[in-house]
N, C-alpha and C. Protein backbone atom coordinates (compact mmCIF):
# COMPACT_ATOMS: atom_id res chain seq x y z
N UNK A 1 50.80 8.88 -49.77
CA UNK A 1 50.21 9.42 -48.56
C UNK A 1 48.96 8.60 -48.22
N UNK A 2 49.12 8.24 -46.90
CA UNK A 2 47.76 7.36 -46.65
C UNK A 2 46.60 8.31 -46.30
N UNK A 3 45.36 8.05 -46.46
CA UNK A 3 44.24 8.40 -46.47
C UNK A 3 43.40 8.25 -45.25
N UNK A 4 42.46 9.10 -44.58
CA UNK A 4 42.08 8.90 -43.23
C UNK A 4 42.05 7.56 -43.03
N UNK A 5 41.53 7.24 -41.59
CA UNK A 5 41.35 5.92 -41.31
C UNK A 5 39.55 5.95 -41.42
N UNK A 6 38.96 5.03 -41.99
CA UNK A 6 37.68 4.77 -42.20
C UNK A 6 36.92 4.28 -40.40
N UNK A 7 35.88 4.56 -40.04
CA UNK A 7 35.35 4.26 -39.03
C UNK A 7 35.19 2.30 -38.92
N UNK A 8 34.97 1.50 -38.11
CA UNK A 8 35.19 0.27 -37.91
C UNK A 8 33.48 0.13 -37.27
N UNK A 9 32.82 -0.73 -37.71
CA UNK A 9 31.30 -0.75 -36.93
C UNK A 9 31.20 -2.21 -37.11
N UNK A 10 30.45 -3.05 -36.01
CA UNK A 10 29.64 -4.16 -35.89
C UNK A 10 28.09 -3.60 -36.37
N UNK A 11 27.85 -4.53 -37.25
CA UNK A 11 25.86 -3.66 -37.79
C UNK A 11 25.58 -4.99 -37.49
N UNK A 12 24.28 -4.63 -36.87
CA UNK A 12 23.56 -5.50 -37.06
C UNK A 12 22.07 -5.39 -38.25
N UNK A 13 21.59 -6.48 -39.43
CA UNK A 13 20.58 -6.09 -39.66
C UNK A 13 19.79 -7.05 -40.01
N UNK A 14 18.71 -6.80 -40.78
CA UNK A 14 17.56 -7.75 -41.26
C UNK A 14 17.68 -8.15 -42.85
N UNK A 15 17.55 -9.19 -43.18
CA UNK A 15 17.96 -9.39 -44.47
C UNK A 15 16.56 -9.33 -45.24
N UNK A 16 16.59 -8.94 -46.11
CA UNK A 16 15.15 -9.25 -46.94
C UNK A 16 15.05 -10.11 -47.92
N UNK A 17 14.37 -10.93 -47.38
CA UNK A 17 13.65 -12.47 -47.66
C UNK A 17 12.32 -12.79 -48.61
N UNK A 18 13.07 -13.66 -49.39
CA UNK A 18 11.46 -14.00 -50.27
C UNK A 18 11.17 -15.59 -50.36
N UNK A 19 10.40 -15.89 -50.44
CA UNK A 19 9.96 -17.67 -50.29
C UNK A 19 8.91 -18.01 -51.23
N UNK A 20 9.69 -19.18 -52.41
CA UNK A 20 9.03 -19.36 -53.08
C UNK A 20 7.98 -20.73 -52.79
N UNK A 21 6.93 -20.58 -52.51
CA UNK A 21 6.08 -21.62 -51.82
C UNK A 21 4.51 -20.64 -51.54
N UNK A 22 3.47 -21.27 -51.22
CA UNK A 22 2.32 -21.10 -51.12
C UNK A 22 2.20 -21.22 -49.41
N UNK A 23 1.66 -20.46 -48.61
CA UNK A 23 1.61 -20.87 -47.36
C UNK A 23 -0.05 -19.66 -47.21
N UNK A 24 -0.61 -21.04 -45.95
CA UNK A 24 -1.56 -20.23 -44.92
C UNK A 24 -1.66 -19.00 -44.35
N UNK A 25 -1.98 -17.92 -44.49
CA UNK A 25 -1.95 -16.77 -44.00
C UNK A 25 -1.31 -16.84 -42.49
N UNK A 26 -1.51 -17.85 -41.54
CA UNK A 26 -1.45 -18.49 -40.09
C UNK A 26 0.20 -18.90 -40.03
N UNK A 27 0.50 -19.58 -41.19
CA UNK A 27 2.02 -20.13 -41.33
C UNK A 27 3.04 -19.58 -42.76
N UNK A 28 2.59 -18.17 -43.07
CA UNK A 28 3.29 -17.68 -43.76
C UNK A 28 4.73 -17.18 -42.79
N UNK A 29 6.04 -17.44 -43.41
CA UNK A 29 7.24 -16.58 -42.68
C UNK A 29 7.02 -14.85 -42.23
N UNK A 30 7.56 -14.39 -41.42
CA UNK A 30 6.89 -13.12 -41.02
C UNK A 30 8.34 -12.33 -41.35
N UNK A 31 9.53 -12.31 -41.10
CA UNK A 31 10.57 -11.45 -41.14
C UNK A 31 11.80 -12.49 -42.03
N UNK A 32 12.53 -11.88 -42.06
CA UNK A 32 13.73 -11.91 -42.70
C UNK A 32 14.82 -12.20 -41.73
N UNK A 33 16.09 -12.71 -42.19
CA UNK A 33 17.03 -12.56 -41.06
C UNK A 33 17.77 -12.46 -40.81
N UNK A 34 18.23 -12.70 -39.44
CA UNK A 34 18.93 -10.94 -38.61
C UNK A 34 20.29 -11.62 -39.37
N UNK A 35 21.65 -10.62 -39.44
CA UNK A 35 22.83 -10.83 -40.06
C UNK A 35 23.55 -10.22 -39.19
N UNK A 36 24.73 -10.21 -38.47
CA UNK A 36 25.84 -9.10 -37.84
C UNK A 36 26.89 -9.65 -38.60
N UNK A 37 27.20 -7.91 -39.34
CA UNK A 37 28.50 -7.58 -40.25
C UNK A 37 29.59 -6.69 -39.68
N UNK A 38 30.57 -7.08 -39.69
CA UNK A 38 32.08 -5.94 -39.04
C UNK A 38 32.45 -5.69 -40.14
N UNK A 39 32.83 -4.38 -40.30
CA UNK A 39 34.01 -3.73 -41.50
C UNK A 39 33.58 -1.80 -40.99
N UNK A 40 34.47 -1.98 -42.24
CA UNK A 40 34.98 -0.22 -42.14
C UNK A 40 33.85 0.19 -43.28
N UNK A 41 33.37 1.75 -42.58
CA UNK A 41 32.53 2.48 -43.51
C UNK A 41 33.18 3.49 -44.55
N UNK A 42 33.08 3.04 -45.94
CA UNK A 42 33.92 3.71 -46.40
C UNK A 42 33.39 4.96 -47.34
N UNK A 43 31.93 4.51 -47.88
CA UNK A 43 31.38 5.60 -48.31
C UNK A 43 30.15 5.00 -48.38
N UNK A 44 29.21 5.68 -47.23
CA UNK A 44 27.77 5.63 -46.94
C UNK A 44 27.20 6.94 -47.19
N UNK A 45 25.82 6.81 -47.74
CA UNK A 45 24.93 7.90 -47.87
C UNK A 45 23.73 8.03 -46.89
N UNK A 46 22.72 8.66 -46.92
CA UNK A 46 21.51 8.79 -46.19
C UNK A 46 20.73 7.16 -46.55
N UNK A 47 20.83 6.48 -47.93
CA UNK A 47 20.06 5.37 -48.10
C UNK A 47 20.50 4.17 -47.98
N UNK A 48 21.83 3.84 -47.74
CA UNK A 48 22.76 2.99 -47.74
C UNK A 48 24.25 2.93 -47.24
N UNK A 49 24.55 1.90 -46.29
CA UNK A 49 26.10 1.68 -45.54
C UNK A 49 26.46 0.56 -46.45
N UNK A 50 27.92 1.68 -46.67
CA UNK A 50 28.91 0.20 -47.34
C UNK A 50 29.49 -0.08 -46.49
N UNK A 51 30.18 -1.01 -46.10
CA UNK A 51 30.90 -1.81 -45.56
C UNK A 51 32.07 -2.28 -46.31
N UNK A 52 33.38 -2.16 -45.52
CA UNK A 52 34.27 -3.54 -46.82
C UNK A 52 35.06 -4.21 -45.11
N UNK A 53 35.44 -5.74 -45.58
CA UNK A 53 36.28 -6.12 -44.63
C UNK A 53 37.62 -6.41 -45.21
N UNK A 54 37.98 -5.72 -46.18
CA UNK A 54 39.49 -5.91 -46.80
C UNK A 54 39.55 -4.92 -47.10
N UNK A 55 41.10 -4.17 -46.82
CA UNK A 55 41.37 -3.28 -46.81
C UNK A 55 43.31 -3.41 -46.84
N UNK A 56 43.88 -2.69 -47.81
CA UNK A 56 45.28 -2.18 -48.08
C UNK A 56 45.53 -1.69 -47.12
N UNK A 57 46.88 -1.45 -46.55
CA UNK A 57 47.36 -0.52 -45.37
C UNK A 57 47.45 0.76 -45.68
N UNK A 58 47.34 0.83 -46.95
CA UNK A 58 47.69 3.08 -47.28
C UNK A 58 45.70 3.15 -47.64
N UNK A 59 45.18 2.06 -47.46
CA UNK A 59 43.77 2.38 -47.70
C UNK A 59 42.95 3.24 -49.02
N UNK A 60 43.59 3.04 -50.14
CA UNK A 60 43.01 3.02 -51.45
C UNK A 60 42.58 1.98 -52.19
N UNK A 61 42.95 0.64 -51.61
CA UNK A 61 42.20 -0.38 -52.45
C UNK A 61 41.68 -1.31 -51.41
N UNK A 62 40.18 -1.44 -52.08
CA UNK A 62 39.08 -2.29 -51.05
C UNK A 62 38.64 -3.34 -51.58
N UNK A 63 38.20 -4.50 -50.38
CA UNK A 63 37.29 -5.52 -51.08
C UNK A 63 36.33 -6.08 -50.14
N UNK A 64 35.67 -7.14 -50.34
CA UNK A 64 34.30 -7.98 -49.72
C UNK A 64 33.76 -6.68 -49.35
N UNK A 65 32.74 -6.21 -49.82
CA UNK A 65 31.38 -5.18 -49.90
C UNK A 65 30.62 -5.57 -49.61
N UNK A 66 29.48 -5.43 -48.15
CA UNK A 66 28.93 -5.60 -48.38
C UNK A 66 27.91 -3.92 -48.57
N UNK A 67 26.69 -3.50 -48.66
CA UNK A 67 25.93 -2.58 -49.10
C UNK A 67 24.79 -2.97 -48.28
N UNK A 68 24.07 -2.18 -47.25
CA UNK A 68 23.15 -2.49 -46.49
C UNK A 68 22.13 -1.56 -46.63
N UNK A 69 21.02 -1.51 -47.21
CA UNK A 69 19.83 -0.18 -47.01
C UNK A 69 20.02 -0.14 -45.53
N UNK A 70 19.81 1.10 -45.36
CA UNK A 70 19.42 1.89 -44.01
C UNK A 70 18.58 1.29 -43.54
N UNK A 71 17.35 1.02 -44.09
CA UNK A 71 15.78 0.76 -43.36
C UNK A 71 16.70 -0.53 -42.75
N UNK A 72 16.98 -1.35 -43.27
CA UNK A 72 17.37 -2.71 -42.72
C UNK A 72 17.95 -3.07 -41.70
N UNK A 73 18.85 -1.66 -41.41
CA UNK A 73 19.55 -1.47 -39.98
C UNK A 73 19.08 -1.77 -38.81
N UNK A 74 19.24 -2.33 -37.93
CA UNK A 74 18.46 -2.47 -36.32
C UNK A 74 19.83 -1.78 -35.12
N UNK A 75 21.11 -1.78 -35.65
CA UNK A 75 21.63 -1.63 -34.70
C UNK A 75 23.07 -1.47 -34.98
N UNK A 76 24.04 -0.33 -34.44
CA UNK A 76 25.38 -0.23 -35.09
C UNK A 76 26.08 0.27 -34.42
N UNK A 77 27.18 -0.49 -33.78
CA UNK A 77 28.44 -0.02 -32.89
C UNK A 77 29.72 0.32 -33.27
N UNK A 78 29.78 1.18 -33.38
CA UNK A 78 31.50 1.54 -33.34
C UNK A 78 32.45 1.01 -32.87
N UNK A 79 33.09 0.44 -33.43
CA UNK A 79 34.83 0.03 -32.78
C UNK A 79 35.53 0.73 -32.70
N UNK A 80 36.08 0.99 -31.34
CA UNK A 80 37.02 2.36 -31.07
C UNK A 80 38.08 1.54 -30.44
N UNK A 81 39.50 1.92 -31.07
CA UNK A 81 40.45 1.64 -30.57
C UNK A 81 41.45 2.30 -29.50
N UNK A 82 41.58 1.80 -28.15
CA UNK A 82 42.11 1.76 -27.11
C UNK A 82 43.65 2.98 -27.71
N UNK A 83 43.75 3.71 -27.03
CA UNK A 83 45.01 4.20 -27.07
C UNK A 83 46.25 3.98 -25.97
C-alpha cells in the first residue's frame, strides 16, 4: 500500500558560512549564501525541513537529504499539481 504523497516545495535559504582568514572589520564577509532546493517534505519539525529529491514510487524508501534549520529559511513555495 502506498503511503500519502509528501508535499513538493522550492526553499529558498541562507547557508551558514565560515571563513578561515583574518579580515578588516570594513571587509569582513557579512552573510552566507543564498541556496534554492526542490524536493518533497517528508518529515519536518518546528526546528528543521527535510527535504529528499529521490524518492520510490510506493514512497517508503528515500534519498539525497537535504536538512535545513528553520532560521535559515527566507522563502518556500509549494508545488501544486494541476489536475
Amino acid at each position: 500500500m502506498a503511503s500519502k504523497e509528501p508535499n513538493l516545495y522550492i526553499v529558498e535559504w541562507t547557508d551558514i558560512t565560515s571563513y578561515n582568514s583574518w579580515y578588516h572589520r570594513e571587509d569582513a564577509p557579512t552573510a552566507g549564501m543564498t541556496n534554492v532546493s526542490v524536493g518533497w517534505d517528508i518529515d519536518s519539525n518546528r526546528k528543521s525541513l527535510r527535504l529528499v529529491s529521490l524518492m520510490t514510487r510506493d514512497k517508503v524508501m528515500f534519498g539525497s537529504y537535504t536538512i535545513i534549520p528553520r532560521s535559515c529559511i527566507t522563502k518556500m513555495t509549494k508545488i501544486v499539481r494541476k489536475k
